[in-house]
N, C-alpha and C. Protein backbone atom coordinates (compact mmCIF):
# COMPACT_ATOMS: atom_id res chain seq x y z
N UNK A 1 -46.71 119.93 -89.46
CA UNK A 1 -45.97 118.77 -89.93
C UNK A 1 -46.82 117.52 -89.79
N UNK A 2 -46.22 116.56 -90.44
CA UNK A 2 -47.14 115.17 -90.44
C UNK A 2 -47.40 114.48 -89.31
N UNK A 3 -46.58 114.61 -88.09
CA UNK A 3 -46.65 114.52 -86.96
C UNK A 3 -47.96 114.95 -86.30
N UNK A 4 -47.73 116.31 -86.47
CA UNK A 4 -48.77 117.06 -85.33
C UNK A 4 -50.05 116.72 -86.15
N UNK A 5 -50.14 116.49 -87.69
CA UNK A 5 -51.39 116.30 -88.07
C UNK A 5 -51.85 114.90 -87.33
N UNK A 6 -51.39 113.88 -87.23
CA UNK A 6 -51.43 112.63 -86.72
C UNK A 6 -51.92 112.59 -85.43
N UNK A 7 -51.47 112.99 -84.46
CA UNK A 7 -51.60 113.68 -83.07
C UNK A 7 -52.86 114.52 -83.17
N UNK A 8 -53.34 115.51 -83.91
CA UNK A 8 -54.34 116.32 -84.04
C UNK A 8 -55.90 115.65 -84.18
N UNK A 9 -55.24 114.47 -85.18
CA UNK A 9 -56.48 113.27 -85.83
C UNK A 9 -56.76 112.39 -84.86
N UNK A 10 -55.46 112.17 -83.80
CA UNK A 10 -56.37 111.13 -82.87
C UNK A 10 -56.94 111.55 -82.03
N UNK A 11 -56.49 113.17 -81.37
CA UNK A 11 -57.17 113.96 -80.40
C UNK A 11 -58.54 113.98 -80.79
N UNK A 12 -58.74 113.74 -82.06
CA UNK A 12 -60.72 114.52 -83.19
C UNK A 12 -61.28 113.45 -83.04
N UNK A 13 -60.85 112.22 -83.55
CA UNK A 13 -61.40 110.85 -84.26
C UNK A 13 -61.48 109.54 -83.04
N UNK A 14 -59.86 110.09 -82.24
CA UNK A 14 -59.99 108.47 -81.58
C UNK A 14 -59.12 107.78 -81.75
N UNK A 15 -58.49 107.85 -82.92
CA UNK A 15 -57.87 106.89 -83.86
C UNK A 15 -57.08 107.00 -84.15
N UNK A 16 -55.82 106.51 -84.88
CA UNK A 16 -55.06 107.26 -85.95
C UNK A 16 -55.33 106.94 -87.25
N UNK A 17 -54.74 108.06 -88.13
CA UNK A 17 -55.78 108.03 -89.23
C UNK A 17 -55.43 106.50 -90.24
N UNK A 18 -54.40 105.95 -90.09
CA UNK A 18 -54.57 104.53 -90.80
C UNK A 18 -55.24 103.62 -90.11
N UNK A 19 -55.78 103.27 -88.86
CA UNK A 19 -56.82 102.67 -88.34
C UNK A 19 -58.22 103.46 -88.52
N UNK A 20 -58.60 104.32 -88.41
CA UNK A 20 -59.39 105.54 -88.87
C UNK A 20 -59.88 104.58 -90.48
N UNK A 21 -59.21 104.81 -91.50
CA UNK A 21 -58.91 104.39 -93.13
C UNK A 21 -59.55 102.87 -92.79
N UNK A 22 -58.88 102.30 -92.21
CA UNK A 22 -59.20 100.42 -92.24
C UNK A 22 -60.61 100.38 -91.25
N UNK A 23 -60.98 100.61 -91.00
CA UNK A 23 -62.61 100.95 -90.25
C UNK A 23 -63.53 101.14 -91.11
N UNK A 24 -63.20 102.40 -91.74
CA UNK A 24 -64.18 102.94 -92.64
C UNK A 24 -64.38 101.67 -94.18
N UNK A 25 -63.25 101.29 -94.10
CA UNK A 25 -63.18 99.82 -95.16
C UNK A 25 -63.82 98.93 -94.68
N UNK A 26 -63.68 98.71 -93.86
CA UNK A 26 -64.40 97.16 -93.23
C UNK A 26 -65.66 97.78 -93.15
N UNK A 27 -66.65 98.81 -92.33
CA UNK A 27 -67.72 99.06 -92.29
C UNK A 27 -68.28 99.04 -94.03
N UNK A 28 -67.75 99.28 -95.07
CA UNK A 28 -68.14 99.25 -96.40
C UNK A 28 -68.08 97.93 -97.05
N UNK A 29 -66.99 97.03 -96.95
CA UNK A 29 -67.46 95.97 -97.42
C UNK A 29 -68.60 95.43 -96.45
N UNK A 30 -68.40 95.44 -95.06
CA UNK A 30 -69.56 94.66 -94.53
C UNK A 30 -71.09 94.50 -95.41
N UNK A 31 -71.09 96.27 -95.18
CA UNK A 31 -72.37 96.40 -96.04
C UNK A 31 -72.37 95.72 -97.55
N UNK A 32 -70.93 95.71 -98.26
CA UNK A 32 -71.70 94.97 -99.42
C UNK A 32 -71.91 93.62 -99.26
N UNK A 33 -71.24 92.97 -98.40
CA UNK A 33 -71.62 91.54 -97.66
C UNK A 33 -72.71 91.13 -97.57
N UNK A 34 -73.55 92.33 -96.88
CA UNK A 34 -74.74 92.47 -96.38
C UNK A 34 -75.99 92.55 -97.75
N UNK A 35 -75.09 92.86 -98.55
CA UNK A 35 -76.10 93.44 -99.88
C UNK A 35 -76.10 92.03 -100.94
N UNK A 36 -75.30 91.23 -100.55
CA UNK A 36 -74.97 89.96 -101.40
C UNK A 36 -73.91 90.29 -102.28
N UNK A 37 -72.85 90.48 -102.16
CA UNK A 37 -71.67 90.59 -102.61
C UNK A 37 -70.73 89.85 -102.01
N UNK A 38 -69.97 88.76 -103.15
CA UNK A 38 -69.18 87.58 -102.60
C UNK A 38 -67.92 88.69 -101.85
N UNK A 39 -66.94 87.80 -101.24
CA UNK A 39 -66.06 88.51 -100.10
C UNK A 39 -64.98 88.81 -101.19
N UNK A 40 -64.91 88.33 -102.22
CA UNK A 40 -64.01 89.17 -103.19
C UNK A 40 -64.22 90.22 -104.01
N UNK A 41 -65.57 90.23 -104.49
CA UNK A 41 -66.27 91.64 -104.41
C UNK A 41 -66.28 92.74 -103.96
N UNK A 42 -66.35 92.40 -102.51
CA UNK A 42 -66.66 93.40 -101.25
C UNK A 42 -64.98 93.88 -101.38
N UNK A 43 -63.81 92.92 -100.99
CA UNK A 43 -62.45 93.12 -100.67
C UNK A 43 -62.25 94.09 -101.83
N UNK A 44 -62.25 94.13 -103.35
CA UNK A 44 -61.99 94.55 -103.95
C UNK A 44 -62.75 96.04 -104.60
N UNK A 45 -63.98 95.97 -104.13
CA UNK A 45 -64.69 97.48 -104.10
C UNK A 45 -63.77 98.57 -102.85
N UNK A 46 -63.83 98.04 -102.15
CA UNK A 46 -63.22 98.88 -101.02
C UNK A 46 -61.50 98.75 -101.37
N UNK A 47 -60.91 97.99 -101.76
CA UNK A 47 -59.42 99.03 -102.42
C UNK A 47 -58.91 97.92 -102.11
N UNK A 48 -58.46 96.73 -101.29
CA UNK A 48 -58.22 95.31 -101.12
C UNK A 48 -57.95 94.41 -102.25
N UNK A 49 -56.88 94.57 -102.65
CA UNK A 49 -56.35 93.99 -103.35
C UNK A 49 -55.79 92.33 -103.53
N UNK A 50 -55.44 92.25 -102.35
CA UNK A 50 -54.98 91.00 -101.24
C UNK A 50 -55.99 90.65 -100.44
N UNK A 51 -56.60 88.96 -100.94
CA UNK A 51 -57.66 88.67 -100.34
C UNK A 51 -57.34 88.23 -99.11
N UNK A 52 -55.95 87.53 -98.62
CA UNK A 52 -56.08 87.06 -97.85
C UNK A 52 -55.31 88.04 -96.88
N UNK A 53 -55.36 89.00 -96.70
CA UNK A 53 -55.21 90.44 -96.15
C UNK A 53 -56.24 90.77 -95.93
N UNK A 54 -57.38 90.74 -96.78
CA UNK A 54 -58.66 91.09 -96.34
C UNK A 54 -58.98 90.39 -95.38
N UNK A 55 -59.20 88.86 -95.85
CA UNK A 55 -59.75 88.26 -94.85
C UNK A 55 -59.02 88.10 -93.69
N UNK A 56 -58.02 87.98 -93.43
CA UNK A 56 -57.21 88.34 -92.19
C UNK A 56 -57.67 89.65 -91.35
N UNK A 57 -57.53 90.29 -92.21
CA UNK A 57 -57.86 92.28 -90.99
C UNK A 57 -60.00 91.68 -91.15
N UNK A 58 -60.29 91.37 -92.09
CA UNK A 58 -61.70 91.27 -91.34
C UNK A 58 -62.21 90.30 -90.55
N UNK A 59 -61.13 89.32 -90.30
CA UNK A 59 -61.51 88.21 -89.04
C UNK A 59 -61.00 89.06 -87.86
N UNK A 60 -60.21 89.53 -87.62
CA UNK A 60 -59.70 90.47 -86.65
C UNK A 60 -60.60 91.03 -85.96
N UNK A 61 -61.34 91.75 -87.43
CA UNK A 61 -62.34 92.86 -86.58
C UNK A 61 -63.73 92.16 -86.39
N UNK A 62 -64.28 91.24 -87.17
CA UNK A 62 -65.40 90.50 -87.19
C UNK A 62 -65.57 89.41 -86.66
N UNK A 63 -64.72 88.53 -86.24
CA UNK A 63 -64.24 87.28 -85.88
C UNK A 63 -64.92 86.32 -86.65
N UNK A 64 -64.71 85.78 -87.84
CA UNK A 64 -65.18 85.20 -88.61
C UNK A 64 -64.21 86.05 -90.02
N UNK A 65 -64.57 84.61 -91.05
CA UNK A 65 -64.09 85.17 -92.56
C UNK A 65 -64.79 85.66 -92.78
N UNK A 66 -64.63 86.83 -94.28
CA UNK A 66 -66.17 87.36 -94.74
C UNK A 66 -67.01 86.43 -95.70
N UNK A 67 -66.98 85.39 -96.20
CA UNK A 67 -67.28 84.26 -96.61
C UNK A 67 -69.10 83.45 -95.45
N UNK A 68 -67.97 83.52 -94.56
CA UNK A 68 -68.95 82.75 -93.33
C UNK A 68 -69.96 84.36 -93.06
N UNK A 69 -69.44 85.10 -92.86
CA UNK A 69 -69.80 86.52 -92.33
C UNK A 69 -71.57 86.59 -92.92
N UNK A 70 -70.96 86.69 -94.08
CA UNK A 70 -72.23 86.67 -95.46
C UNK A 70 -73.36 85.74 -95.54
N UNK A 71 -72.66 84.47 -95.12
CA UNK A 71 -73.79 83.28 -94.94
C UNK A 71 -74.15 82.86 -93.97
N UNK A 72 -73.72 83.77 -92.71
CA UNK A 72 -74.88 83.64 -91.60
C UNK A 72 -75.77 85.25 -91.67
N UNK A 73 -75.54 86.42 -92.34
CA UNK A 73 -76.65 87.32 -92.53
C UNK A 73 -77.46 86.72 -93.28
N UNK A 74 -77.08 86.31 -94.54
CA UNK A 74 -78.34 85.70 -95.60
C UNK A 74 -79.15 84.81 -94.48
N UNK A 75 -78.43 83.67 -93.98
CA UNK A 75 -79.35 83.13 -93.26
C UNK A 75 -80.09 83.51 -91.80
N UNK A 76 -80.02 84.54 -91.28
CA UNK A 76 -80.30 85.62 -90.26
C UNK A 76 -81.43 86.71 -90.78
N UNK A 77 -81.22 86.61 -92.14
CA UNK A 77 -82.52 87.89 -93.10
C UNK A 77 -83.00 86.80 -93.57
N UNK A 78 -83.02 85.35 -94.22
CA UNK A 78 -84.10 84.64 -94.20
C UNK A 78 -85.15 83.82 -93.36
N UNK A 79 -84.36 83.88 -92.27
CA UNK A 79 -84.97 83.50 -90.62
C UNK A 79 -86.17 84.81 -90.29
N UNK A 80 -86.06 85.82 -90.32
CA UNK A 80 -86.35 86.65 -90.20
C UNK A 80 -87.65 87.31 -90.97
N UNK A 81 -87.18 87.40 -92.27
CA UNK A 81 -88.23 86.98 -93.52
C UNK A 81 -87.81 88.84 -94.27
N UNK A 82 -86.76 89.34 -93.75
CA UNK A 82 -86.45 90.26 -94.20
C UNK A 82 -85.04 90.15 -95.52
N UNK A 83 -85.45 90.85 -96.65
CA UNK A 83 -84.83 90.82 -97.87
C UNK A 83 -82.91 90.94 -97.25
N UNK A 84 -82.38 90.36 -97.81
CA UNK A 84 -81.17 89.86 -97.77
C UNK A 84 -79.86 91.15 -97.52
């Protein structure tokens, strides 16, 4: 039952599987963040429909908007002298 699958997934993962789901999202836009993709881009490749849902659950996990997020890597890979 949907139960024991739930219970089964956090015993494997850690997690439960809708925190599990929102992890694996945020680790994917990050990266397109990271790749130069504006934060509505990123929100909306990864299934984020609601920006300011996005940016809410990714200040949560990032502490910062993904806006700011983006423009201190760019400026962190140009400090650096490594491509963006």
């Amino acid at each position: 039952n949907q139960q024991k699958l739930k219970t089964g997934f956090r015993q494997l993962v850690g997690m439960p599987p809708h925190a599990f789901l929102r992890r694996a999202r945020l680790l994917a836009a990050e990266g397109l963040l990271m790749q130069g993709a504006t934060a509505t881009e990123a929100a909306m490749a990864v299934g984020y429909t609601n920006m300011s849902h996005f940016a809410r659950i990714f200040r949560e996990c990032y502490g910062c908007n993904p806006s700011l997020f983006r423009a201190r890597r760019r400026k962190d890979s140009e400090a650096s002298g490594k491509p963006g």
